[in-house]
Protein backbone atom coordinates (compact mmCIF):
# COMPACT_ATOMS: atom_id res chain seq x y z
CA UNK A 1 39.42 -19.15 4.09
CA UNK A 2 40.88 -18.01 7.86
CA UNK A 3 40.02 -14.65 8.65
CA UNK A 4 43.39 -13.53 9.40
CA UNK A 5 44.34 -13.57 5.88
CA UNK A 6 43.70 -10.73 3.39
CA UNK A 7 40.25 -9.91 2.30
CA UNK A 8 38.88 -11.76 -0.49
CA UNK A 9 41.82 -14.77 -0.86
CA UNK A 10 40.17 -17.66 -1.58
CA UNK A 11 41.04 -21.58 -1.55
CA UNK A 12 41.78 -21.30 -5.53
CA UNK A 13 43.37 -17.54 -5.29
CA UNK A 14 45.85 -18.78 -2.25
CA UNK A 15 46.85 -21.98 -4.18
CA UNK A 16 47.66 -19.66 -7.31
CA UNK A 17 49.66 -17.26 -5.48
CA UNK A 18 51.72 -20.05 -3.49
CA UNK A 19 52.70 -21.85 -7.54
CA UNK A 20 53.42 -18.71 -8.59
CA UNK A 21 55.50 -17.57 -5.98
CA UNK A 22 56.95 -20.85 -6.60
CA UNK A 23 57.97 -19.93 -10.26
CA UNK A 24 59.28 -16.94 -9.13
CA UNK A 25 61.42 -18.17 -6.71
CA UNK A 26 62.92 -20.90 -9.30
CA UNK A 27 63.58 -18.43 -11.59
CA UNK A 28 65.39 -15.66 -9.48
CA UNK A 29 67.50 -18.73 -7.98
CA UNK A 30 68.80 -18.99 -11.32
CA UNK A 31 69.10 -15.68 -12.77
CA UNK A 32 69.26 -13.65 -9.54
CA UNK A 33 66.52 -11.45 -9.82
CA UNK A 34 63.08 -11.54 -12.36
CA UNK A 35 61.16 -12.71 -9.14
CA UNK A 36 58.68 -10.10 -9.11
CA UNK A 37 58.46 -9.41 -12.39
CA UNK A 38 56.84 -13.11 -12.30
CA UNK A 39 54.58 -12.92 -9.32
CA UNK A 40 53.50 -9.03 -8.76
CA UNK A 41 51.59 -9.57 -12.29
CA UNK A 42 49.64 -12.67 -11.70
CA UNK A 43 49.33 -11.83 -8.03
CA UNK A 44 47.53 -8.25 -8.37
CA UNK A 45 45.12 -10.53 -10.28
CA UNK A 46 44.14 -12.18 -6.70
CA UNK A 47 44.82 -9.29 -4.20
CA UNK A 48 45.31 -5.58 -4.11
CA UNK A 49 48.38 -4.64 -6.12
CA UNK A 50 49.59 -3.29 -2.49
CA UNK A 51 49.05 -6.59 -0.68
CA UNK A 52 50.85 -8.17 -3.19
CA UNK A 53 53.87 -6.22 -3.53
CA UNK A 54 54.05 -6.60 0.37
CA UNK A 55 53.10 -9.94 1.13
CA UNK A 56 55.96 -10.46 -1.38
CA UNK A 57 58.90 -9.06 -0.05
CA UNK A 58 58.05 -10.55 3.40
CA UNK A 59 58.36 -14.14 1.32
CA UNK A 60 61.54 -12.94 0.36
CA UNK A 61 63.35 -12.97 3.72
CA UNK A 62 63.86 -16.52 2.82
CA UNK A 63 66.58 -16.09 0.31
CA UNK A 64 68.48 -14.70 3.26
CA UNK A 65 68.63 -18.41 4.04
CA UNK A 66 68.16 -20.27 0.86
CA UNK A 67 70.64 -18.04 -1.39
CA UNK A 68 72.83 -15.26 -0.40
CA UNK A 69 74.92 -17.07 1.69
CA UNK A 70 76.28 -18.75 -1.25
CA UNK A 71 76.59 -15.72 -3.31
CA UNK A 72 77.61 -13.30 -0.93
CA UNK A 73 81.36 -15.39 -1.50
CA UNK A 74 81.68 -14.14 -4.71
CA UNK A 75 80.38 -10.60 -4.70
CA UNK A 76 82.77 -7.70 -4.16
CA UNK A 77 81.42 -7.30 -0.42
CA UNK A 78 82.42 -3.15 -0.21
CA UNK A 79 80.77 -2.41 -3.23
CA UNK A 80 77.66 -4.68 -2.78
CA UNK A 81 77.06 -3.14 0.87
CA UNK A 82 78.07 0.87 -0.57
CA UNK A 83 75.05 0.08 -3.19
CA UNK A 84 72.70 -1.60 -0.95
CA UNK A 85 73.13 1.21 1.30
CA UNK A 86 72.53 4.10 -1.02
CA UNK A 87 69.88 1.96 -2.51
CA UNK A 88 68.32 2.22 0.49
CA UNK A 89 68.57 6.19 1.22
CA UNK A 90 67.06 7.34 -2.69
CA UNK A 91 64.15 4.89 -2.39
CA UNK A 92 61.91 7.03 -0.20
CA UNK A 93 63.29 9.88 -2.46
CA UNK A 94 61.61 7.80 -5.49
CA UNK A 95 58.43 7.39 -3.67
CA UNK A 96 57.94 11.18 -3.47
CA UNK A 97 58.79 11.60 -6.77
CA UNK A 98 55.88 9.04 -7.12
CA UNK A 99 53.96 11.07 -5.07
CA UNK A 100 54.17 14.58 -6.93
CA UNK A 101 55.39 13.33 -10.60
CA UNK A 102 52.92 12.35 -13.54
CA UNK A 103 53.54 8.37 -13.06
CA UNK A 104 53.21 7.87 -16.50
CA UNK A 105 55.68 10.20 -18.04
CA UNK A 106 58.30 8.67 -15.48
CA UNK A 107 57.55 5.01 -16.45
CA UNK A 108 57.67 6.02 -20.42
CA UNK A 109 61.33 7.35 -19.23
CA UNK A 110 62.55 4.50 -17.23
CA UNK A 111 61.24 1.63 -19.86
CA UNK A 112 62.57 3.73 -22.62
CA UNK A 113 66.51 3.65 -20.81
CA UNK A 114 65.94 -0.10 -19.97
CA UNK A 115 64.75 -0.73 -23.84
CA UNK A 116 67.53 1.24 -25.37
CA UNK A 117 70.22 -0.49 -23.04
CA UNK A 118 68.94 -4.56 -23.47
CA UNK A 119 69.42 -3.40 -27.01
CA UNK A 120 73.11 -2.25 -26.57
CA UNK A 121 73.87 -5.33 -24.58
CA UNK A 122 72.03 -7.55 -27.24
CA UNK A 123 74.07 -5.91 -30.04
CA UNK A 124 77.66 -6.56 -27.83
CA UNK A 125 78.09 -3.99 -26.27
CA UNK A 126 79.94 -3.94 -23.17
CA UNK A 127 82.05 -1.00 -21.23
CA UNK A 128 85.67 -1.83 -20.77
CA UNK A 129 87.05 0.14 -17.98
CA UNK A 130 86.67 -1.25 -14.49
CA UNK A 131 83.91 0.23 -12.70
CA UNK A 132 85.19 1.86 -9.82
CA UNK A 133 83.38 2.17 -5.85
CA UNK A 134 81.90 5.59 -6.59
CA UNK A 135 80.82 4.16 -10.25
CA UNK A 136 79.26 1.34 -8.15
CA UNK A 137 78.11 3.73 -5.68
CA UNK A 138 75.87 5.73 -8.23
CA UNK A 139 74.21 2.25 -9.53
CA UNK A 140 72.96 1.87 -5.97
CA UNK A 141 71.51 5.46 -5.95
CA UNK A 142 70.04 4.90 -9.36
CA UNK A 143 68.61 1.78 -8.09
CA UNK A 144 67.07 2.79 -5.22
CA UNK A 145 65.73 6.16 -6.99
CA UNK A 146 63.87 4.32 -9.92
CA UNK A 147 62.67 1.34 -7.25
CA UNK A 148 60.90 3.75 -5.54
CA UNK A 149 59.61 5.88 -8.05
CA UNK A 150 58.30 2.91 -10.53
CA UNK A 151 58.57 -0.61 -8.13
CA UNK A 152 61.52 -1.87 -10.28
CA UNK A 153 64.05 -1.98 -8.10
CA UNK A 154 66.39 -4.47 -10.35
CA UNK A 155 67.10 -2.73 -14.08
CA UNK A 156 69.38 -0.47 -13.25
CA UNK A 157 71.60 -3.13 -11.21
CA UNK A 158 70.86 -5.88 -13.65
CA UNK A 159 71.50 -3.72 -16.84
CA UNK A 160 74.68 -2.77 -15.22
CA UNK A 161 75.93 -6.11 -14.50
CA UNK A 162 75.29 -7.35 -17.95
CA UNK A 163 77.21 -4.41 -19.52
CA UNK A 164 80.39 -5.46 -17.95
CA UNK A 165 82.79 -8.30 -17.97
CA UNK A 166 82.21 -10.28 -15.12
CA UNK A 167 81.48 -13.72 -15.35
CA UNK A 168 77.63 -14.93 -15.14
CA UNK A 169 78.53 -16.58 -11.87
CA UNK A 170 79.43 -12.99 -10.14
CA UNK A 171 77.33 -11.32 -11.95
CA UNK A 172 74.61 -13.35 -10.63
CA UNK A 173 75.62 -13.38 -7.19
CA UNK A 174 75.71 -9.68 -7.10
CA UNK A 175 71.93 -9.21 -8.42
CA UNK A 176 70.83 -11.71 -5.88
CA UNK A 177 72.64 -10.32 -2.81
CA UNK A 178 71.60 -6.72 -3.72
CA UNK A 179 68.04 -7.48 -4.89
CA UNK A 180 67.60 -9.45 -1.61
CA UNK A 181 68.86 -8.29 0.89
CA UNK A 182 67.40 -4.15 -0.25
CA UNK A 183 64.15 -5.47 -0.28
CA UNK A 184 64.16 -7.01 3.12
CA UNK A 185 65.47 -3.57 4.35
CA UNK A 186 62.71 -1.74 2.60
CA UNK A 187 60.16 -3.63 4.73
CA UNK A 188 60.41 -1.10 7.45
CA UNK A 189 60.10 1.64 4.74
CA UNK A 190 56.78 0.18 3.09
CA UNK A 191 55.57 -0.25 7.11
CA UNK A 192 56.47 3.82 7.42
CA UNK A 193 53.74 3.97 4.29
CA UNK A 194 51.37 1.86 5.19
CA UNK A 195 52.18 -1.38 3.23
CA UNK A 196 52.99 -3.72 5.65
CA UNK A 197 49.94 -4.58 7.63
CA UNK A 198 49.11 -7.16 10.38
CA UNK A 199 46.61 -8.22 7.28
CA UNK A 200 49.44 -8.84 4.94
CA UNK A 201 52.12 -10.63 6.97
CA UNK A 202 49.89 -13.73 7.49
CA UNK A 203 50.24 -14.24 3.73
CA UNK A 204 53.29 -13.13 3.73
CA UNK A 205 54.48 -15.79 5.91
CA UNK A 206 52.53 -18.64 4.42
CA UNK A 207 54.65 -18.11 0.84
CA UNK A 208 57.97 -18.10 2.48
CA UNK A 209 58.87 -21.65 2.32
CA UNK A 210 57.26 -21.95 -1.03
CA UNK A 211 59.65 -19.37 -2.31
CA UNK A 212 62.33 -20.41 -0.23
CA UNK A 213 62.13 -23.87 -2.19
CA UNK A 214 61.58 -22.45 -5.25
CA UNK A 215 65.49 -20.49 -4.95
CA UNK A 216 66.76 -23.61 -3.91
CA UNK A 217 65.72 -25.51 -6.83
CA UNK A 218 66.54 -22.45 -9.19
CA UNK A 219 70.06 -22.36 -7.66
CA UNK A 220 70.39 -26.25 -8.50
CA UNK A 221 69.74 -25.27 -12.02
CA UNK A 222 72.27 -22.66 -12.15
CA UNK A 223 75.70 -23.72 -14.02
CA UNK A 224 78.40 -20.87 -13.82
CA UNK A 225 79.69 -22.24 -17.40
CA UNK A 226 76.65 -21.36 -19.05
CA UNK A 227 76.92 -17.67 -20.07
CA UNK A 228 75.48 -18.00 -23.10
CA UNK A 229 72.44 -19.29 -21.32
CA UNK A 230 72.31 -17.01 -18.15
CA UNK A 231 72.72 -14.15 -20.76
CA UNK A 232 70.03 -15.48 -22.83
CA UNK A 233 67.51 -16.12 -19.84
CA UNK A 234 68.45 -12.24 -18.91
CA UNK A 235 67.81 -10.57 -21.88
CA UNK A 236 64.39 -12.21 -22.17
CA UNK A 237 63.24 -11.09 -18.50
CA UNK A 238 64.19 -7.48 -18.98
CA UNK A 239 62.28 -7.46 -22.30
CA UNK A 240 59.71 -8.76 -20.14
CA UNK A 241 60.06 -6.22 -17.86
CA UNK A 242 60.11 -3.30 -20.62
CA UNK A 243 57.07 -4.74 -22.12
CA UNK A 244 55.23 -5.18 -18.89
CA UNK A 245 56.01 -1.12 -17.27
CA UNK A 246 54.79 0.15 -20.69
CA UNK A 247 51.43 2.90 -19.41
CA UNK A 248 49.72 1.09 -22.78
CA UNK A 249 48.81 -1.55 -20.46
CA UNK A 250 47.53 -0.40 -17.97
């Protein structure tokens, strides 16, 4: 393989990580996040769990493009920029929480919240009043906190979206626009610790239009009629997600 992309990538490795950044692109043009949850696995099987994590978000400048136009239409623009930006001031508060916290007692916390909530929204659940910008506010903060400290950036922001009473449509829109457009802004922040190399944006690069596509076609698939669906699809990934952060698998 060229030199100029990461150490050890070869022929079969790159043509896994471009179909499964694929995947993950259909599927987060769909649902609106669950993207990483798909490729960060199966890619830390080919390269460092670093390079992958990078090389990733880079690919995601494409939904910029592909995506969030669309959605950004039917998001409630204030609180979708208020959360972004808060997002965006806890996560390097997260990482040093990282830094000086026992990583496994903090993932045991943050799976066991996400597992008790997908059960509350499974059972029904949902909270009536209308969330408010400072409610809103303190999802980006929590967002941004546990994205830094654990790499899972979307719970908080999903689970919150599924607890209330917005249609799947705006629901969806508002994952996808946050998820997308924090991570892009994080890039600078994962340069600042040493995550974004001149080694990693080669590959970066090369998945972008694969990805790209893949929101595209997931976006295609999406129908705002079908709650019971884009619930359905929802639940399963955070389960997923629960399952997967669990220390007993590491």
């Amino acid at each position: 393989m060229p030199d100029w992309l990461p150490e050890g990538v070869s022929a079969f490795g790159l043509v896994v990580l471009l179909a499964t950044v694929t995947v993950s692109g259909v599927v987060y043009g769909f649902a609106g996040f669950g993207a990483a949850l798909i490729f960060v696995p199966v890619a830390a099987r080919v390269v460092p769990l670093e390079v992958a994590i990078a090389a990733f978000n880079i690919s995601a400048v494409s939904s910029l493009v592909t995506v969030v136009p669309r959605a950004w239409r039917e998001v409630d623009r204030p609180a979708t920029v208020l959360q972004i930006a808060l997002a965006g001031l806890t996560a390097s508060l997260g990482i040093w929480v990282l830094r000086v916290m026992d990583v496994t007692v903090l993932r045991w916390a943050v799976t066991g919240v996400v597992a008790l909530t997908l059960l509350a929204l499974v059972s029904g659940w949902r909270y009536r009043a209308v969330p408010t910008l400072g409610t809103r506010g303190l999802v980006g903060l929590g967002s941004g906190f546990v994205g830094g400290a654990t790499g899972l950036l979307g719970p908080v922001v999903v689970v919150f979206q599924l607890a209330g009473r917005e249609s799947a449509a705006r629901s969806r829109a508002t994952t996808l626009v946050f998820l997308t457009v924090t991570s892009v802004l994080l890039l600078p922040l994962m340069a600042a610790q040493g995550l974004v190399t001149w080694a990693v944006i080669p590959l970066g690069l090369i998945m972008l239009v694969p990805y790209g596509l893949g929101t595209w076609l997931g976006h295609l698939l999406f129908r705002p009629d079908s709650e019971r669906l884009y619930r359905g699809t929802a639940y399963l990934l955070i389960a997923a997600a629960v399952i997967m952060g669990l220390p007993l698998f590491d």
